[in-house]
Protein backbone atom coordinates (compact mmCIF):
# COMPACT_ATOMS: atom_id res chain seq x y z
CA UNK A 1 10.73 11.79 16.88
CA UNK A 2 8.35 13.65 18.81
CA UNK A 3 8.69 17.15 20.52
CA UNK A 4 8.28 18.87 22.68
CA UNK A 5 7.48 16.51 25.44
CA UNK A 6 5.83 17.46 27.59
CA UNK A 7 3.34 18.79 25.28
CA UNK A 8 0.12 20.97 25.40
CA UNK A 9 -2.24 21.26 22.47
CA UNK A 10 0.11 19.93 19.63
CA UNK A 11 3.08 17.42 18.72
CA UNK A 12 5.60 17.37 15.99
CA UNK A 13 6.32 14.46 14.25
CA UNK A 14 9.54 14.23 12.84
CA UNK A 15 9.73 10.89 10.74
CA UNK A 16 12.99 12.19 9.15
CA UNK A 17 14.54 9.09 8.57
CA UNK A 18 11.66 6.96 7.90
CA UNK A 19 10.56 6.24 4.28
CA UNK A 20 7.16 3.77 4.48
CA UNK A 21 4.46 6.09 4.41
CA UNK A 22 1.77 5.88 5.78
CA UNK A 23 2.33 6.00 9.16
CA UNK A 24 -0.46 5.72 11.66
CA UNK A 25 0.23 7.56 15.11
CA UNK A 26 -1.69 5.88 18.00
CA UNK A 27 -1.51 7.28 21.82
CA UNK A 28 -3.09 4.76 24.33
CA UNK A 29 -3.94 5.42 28.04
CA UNK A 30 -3.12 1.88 29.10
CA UNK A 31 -4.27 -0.58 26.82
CA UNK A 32 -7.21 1.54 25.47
CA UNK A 33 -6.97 3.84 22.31
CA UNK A 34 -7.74 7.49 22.78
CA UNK A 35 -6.02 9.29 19.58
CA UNK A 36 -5.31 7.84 16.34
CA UNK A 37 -3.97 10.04 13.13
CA UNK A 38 -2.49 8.66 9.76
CA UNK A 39 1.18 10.29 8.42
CA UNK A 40 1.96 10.59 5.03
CA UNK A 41 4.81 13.18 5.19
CA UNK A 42 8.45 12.94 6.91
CA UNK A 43 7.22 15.70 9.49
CA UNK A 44 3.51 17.00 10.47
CA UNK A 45 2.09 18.82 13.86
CA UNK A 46 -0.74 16.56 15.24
CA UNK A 47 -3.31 18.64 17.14
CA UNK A 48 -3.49 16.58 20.32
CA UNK A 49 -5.60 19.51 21.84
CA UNK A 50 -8.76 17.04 22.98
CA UNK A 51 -6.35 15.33 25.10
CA UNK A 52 -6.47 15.60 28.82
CA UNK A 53 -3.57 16.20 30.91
CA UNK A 54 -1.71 13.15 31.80
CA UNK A 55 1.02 10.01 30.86
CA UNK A 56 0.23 8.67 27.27
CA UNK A 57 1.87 5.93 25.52
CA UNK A 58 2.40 7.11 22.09
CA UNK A 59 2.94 4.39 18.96
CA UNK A 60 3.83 4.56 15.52
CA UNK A 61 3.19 2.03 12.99
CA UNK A 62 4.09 1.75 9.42
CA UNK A 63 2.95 -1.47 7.50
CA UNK A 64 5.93 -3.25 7.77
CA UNK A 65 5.60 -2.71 11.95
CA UNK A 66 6.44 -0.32 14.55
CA UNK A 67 8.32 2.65 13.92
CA UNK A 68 8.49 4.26 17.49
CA UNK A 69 7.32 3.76 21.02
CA UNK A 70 7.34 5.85 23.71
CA UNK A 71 5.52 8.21 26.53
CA UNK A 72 4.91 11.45 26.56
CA UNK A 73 3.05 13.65 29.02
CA UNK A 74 0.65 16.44 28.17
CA UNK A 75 0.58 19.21 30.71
């Protein structure tokens, strides 16, 4: 779903099997929102470049609920 991990100033997105679009992809540094971009195709690199270096819990959410969940670590 989301490569390469670790990552450094982008992700891809690879929603392949997913068909409710849009698709809002959250990362979180505990509870607190730091990055937020919307999805409207299967696959899409998100510049994550503003990020810092560190452990981020990454979330995806269509409307009818949560598509993935994860971590991933930017270098």
């Amino acid at each position: 779903m989301i490569s390469p991990n670790p990552f450094s100033d982008f992700v891809i997105v690879d929603l392949a099997t997913h068909d409710d679009f849009p698709v809002d992809f959250l990362v979180f540094v505990g509870d607190k929102e730091v990055f937020r971009n919307r999805i409207f195709t299967s696959k899409k690199i998100v510049d994550v470049s503003e990020l810092k270096a560190g452990t981020y819990r990454v979330c995806m959410q269509a409307e009818k609920g949560i598509v993935y969940e994860g971590y991933c670590s930017k270098l």
